[in-house]
N, C-alpha and C. Protein backbone atom coordinates (compact mmCIF):
# COMPACT_ATOMS: atom_id res chain seq x y z
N UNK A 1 0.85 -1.19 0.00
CA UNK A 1 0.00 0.00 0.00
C UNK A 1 0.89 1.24 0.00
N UNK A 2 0.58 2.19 -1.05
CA UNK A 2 1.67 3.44 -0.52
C UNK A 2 1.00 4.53 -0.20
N UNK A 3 1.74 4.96 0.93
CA UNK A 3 1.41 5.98 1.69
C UNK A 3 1.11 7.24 1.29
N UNK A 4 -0.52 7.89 2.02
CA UNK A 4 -0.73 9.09 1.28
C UNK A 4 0.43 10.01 1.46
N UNK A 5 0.81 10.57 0.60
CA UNK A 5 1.62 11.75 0.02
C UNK A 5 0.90 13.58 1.15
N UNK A 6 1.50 14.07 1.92
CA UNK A 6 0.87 14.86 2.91
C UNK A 6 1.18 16.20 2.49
N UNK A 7 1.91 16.40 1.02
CA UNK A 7 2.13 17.28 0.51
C UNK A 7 1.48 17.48 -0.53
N UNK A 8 0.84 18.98 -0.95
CA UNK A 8 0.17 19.42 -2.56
C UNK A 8 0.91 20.74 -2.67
N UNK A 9 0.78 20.88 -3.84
CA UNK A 9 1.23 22.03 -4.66
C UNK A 9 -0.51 22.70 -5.09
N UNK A 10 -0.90 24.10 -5.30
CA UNK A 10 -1.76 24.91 -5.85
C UNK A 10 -1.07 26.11 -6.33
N UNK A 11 -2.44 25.99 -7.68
CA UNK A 11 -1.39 27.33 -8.29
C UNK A 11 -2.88 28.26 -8.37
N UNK A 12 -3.18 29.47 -8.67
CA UNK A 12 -4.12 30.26 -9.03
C UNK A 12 -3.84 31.72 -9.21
N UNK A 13 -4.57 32.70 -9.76
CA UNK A 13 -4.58 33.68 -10.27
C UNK A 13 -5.25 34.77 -9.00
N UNK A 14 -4.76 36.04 -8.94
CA UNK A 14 -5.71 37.01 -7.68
C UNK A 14 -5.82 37.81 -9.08
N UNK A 15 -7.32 38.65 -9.19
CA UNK A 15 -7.87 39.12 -9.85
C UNK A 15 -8.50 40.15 -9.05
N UNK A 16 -7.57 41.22 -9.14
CA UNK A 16 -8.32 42.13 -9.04
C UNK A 16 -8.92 43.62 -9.83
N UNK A 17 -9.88 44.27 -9.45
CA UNK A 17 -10.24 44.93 -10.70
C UNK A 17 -11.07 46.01 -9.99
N UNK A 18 -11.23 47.16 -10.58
CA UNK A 18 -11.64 48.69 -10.36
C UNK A 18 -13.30 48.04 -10.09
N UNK A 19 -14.37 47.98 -9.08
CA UNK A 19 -15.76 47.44 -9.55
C UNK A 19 -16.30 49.04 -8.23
N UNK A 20 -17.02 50.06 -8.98
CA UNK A 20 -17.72 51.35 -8.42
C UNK A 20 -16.78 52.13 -7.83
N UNK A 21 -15.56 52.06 -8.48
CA UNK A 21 -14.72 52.99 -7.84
C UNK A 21 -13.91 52.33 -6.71
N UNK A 22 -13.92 51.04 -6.72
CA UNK A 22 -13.28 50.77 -5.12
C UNK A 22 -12.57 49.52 -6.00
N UNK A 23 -11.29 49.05 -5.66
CA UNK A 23 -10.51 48.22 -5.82
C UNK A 23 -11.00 47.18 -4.87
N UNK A 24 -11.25 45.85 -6.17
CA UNK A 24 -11.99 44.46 -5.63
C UNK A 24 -11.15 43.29 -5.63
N UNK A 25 -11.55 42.27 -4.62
CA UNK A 25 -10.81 41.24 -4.85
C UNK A 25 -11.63 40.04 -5.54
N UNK A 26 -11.47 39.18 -6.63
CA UNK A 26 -12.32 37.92 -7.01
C UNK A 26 -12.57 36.83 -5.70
N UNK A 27 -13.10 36.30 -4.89
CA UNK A 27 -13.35 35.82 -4.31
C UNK A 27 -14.47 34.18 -4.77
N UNK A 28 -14.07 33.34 -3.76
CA UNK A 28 -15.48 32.71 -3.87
C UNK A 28 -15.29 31.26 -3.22
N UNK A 29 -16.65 30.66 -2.93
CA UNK A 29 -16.74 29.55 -2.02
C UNK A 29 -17.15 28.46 -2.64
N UNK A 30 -16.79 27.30 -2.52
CA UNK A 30 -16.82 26.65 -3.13
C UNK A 30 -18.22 25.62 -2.33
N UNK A 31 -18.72 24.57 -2.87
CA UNK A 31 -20.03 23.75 -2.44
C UNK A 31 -19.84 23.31 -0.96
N UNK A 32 -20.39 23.03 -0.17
CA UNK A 32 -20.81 22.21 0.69
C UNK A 32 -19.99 20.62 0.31
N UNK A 33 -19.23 20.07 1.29
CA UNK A 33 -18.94 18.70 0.88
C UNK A 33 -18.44 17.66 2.53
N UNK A 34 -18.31 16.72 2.00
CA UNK A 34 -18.05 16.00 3.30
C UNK A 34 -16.68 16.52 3.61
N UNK A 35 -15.64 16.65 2.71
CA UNK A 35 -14.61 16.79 3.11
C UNK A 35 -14.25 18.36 3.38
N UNK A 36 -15.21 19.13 2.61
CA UNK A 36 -15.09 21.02 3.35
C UNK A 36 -16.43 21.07 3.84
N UNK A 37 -17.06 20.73 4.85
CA UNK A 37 -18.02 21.39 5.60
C UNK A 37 -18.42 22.31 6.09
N UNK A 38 -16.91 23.23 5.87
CA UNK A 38 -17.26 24.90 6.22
C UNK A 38 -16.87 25.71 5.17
N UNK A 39 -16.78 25.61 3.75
CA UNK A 39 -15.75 26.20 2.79
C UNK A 39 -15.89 27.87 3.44
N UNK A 40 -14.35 28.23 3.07
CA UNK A 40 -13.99 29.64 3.20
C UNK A 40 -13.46 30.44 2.10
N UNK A 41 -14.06 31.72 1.94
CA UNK A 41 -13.49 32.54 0.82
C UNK A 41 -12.40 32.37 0.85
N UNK A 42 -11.70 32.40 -0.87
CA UNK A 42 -10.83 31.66 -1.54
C UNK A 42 -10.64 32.38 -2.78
N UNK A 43 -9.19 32.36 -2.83
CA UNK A 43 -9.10 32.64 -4.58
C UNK A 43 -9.76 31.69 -5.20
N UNK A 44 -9.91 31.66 -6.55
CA UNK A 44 -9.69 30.90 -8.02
C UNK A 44 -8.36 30.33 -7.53
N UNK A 45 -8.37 28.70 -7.82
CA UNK A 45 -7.34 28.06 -8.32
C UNK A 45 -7.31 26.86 -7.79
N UNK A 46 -6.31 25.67 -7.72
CA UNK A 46 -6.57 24.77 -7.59
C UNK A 46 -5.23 23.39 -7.51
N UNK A 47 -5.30 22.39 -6.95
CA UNK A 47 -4.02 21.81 -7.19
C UNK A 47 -3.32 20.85 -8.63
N UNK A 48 -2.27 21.30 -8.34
CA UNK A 48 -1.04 20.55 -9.47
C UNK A 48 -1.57 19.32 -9.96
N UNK A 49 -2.24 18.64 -10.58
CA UNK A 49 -2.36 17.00 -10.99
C UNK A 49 -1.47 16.67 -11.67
N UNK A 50 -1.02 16.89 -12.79
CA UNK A 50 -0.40 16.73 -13.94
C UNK A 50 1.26 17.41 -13.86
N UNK A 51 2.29 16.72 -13.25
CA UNK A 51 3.52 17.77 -12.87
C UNK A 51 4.16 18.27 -14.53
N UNK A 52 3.40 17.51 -15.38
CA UNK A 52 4.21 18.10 -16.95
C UNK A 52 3.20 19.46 -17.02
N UNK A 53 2.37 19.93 -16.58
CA UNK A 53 2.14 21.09 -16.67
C UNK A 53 2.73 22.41 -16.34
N UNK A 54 2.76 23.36 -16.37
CA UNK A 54 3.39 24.62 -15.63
C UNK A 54 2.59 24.66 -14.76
N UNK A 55 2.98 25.95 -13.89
CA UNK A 55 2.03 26.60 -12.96
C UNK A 55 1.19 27.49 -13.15
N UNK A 56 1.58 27.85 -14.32
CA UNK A 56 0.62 28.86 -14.90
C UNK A 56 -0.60 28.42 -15.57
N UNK A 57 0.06 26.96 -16.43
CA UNK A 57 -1.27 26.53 -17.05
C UNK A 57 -2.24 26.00 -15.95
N UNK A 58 -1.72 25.73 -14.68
CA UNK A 58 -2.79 25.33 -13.73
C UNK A 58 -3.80 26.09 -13.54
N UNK A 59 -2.77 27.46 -13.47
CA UNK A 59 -4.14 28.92 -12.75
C UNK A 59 -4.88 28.62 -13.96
N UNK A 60 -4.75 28.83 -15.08
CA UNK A 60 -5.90 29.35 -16.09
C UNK A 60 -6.58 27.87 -15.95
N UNK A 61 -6.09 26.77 -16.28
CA UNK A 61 -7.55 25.80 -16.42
C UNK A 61 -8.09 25.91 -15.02
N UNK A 62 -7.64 26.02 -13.85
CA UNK A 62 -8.54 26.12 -12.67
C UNK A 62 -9.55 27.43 -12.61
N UNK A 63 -9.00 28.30 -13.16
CA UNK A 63 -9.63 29.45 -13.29
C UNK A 63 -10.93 29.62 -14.10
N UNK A 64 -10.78 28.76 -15.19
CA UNK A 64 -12.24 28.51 -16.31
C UNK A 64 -12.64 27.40 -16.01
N UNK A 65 -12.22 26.40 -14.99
CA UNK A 65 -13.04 25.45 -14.31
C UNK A 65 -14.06 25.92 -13.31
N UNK A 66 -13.83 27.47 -12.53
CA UNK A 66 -14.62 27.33 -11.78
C UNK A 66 -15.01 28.79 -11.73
N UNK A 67 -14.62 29.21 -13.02
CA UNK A 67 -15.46 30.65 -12.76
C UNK A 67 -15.21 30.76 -14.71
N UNK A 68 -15.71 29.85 -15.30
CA UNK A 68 -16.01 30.00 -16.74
C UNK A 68 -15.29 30.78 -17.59
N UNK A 69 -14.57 31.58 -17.30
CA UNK A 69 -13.82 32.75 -18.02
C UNK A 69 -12.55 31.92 -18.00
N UNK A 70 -11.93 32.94 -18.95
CA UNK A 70 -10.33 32.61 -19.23
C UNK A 70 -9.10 33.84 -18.82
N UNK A 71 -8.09 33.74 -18.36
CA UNK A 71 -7.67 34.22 -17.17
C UNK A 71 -6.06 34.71 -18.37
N UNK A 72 -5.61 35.84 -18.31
CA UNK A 72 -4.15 36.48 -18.61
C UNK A 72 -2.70 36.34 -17.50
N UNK A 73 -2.14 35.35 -17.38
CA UNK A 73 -1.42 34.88 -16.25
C UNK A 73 -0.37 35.94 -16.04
N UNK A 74 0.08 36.82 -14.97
CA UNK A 74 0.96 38.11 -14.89
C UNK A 74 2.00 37.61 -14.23
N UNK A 75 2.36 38.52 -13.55
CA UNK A 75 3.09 38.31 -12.47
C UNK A 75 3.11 37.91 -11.06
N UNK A 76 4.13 36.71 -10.40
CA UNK A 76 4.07 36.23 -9.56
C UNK A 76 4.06 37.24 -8.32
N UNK A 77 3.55 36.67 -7.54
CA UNK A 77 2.57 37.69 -6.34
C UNK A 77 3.52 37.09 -4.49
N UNK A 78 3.35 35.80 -4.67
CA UNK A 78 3.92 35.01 -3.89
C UNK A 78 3.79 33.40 -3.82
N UNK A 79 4.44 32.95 -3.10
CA UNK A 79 4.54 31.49 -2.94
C UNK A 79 4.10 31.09 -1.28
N UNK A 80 3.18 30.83 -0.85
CA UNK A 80 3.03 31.25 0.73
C UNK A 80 2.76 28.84 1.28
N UNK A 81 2.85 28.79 2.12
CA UNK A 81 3.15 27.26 2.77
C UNK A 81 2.17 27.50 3.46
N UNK A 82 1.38 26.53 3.84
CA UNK A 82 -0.09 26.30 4.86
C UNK A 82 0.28 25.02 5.02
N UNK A 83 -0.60 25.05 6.40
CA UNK A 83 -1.32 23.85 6.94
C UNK A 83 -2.70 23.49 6.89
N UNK A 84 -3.00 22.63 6.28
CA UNK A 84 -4.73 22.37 6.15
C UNK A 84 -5.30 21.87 7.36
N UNK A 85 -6.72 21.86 7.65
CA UNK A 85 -6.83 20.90 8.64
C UNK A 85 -7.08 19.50 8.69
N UNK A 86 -6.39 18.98 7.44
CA UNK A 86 -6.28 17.36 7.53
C UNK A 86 -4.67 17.62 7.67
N UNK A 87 -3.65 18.23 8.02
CA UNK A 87 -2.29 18.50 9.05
C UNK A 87 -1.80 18.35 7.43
N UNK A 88 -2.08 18.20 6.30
CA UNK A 88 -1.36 18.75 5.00
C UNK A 88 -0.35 19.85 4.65
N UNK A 89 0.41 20.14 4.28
CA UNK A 89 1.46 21.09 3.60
C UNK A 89 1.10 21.44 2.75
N UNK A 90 0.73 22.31 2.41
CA UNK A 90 0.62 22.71 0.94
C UNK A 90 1.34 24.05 0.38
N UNK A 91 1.70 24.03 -0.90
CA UNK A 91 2.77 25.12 -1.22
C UNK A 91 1.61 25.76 -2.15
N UNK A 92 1.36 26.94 -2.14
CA UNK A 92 0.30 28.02 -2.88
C UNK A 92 0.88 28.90 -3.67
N UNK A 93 0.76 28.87 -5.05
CA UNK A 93 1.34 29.56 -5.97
C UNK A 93 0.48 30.47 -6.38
N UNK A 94 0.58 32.05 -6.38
CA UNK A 94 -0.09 33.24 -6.39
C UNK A 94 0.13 33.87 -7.62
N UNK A 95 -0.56 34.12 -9.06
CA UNK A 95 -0.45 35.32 -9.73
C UNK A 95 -1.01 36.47 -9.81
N UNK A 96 -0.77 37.71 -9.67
CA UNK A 96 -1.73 38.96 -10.32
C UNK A 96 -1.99 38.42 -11.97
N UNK A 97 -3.30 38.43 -11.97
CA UNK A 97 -3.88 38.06 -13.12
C UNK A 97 -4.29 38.96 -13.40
N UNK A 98 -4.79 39.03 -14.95
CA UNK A 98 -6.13 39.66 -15.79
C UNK A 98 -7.18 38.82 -15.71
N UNK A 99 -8.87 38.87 -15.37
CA UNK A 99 -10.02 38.32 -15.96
C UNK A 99 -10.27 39.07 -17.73
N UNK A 100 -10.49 37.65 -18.28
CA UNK A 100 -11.04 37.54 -19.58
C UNK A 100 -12.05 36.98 -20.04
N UNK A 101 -13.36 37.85 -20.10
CA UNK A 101 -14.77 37.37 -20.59
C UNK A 101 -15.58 37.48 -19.15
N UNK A 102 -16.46 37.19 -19.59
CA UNK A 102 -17.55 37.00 -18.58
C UNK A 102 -17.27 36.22 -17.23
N UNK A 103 -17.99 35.89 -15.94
CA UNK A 103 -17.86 34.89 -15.13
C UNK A 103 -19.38 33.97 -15.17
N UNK A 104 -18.95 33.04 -15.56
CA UNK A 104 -20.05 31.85 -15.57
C UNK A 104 -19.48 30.89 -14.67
N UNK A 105 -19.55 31.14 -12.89
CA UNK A 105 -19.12 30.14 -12.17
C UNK A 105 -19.67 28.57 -12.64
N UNK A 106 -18.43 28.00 -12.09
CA UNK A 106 -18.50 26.35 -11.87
C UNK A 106 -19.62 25.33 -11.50
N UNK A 107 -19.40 24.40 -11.64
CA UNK A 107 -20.54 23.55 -10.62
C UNK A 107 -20.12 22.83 -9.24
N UNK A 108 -18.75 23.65 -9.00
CA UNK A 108 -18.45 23.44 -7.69
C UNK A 108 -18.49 24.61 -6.69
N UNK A 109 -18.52 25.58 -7.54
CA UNK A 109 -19.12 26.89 -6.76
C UNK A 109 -19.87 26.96 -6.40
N UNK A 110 -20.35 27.34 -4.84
CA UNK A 110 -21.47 28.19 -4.27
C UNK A 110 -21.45 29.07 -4.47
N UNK A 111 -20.49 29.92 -4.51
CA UNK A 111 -21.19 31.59 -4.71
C UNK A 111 -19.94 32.35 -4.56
N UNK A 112 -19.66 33.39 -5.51
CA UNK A 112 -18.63 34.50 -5.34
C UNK A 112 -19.20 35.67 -5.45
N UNK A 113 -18.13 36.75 -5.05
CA UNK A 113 -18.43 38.23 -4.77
C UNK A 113 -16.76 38.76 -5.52
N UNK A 114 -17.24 40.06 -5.92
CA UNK A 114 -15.98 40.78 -5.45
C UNK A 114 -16.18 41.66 -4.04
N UNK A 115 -15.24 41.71 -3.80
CA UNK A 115 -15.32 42.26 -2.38
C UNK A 115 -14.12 43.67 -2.50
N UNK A 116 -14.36 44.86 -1.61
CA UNK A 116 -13.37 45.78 -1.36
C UNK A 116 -12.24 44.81 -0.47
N UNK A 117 -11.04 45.17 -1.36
CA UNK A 117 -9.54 44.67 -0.27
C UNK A 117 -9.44 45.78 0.99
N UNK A 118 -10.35 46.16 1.58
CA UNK A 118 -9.97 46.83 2.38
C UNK A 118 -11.24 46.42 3.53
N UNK A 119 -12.20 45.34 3.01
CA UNK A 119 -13.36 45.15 3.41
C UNK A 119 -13.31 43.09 2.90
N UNK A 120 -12.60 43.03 3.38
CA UNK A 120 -12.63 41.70 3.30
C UNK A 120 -13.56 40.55 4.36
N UNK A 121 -14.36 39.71 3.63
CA UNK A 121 -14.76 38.53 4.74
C UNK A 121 -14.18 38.63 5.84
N UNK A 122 -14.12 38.22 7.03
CA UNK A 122 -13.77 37.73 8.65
C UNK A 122 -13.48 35.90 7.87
N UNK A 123 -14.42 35.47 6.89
CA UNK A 123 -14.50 34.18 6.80
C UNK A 123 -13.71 33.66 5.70
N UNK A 124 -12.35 34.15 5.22
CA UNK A 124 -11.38 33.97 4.28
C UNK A 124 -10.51 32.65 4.48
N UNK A 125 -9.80 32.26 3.59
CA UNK A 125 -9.12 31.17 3.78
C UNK A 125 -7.57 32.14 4.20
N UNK A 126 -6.89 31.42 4.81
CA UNK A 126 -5.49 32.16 5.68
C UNK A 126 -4.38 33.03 4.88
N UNK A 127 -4.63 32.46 3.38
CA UNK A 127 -3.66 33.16 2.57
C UNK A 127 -4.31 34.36 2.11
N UNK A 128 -5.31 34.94 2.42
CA UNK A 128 -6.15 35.85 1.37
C UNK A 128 -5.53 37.02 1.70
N UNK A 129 -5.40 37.30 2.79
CA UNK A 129 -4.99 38.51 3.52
C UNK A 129 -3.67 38.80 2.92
N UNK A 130 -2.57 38.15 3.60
CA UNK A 130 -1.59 38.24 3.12
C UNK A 130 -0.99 38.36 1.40
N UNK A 131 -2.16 37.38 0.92
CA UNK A 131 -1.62 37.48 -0.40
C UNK A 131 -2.36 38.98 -0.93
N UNK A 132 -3.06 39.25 -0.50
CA UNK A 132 -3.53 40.71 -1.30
C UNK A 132 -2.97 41.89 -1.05
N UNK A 133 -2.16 41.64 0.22
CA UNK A 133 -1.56 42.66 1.01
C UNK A 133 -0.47 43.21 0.40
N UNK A 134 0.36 41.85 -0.07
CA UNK A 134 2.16 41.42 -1.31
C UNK A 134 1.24 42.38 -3.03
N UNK A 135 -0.03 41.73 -3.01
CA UNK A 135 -0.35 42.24 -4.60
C UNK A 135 -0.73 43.91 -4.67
N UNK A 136 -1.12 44.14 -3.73
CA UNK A 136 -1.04 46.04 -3.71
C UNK A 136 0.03 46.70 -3.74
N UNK A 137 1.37 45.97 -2.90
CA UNK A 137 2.62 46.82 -3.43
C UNK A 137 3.19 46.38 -4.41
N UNK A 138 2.86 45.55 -5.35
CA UNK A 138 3.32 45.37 -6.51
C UNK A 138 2.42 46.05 -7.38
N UNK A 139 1.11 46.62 -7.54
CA UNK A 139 0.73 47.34 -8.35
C UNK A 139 0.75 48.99 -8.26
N UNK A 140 1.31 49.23 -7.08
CA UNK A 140 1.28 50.78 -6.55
C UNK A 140 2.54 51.35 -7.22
């Protein structure tokens, strides 16, 4: 039997964009499941399957997997390490993206917002903060 592997790789895109005058972040939650029973706001994106892929091609197919649009991959934002609460490692790969086209979320989505980065959920996943925090002084 071989042993689960306690490490993942994720790559995804932060999208943010001018929405009434206030600088937004893409956000969104994903379904109800046995294994996320509480999902928490979240970028777009998703983990590595395929290691002959890049990281970039990850963000964009995760990106039109679950929010229908197709995504302009920019510049790297950060690389940030978590702990899940199944005691997982995971390494999180961050781009400032462009959104391209419409959003026709997923069928694993519950529901997204843009939200003001200055007005963020209480109910975010641990990297959100930080990673939006790294993507404002790179666009200022």
């Amino acid at each position: 039997m071989t042993p689960k592997l306690n490490l993942f790789a994720a790559s995804g895109p932060v999208i943010l964009e001018k929405i009434n005058g206030q600088l937004c972040a893409l956000l969104n939650k994903h379904k109800v499941t046995n294994k996320k029973p509480n999902p928490k706001w979240q970028f777009c994106g998703g983990r590595v399957e395929n290691f002959d892929q890049t990281l970039e091609a990850v963000a964009k197919r995760e990106f039109n997997e679950e929010m229908g649009a197709t995504v302009e991959i920019g510049q790297l934002i950060d690389v940030t390490i978590i702990k899940t609460e199944e005691k997982r490692t995971g390494i999180l790969i961050h781009y400032l993206s462009k959104r391209l086209g419409e959003i026709i979320p997923g069928k694993e989505i519950a529901e997204w917002k843009w939200f003001p980065v200055n007005k963020l959920p209480k109910d975010c996943a641990s990297n959100v903060n930080p990673v939006i925090n790294k993507a404002l002084k790179l666009i200022k």
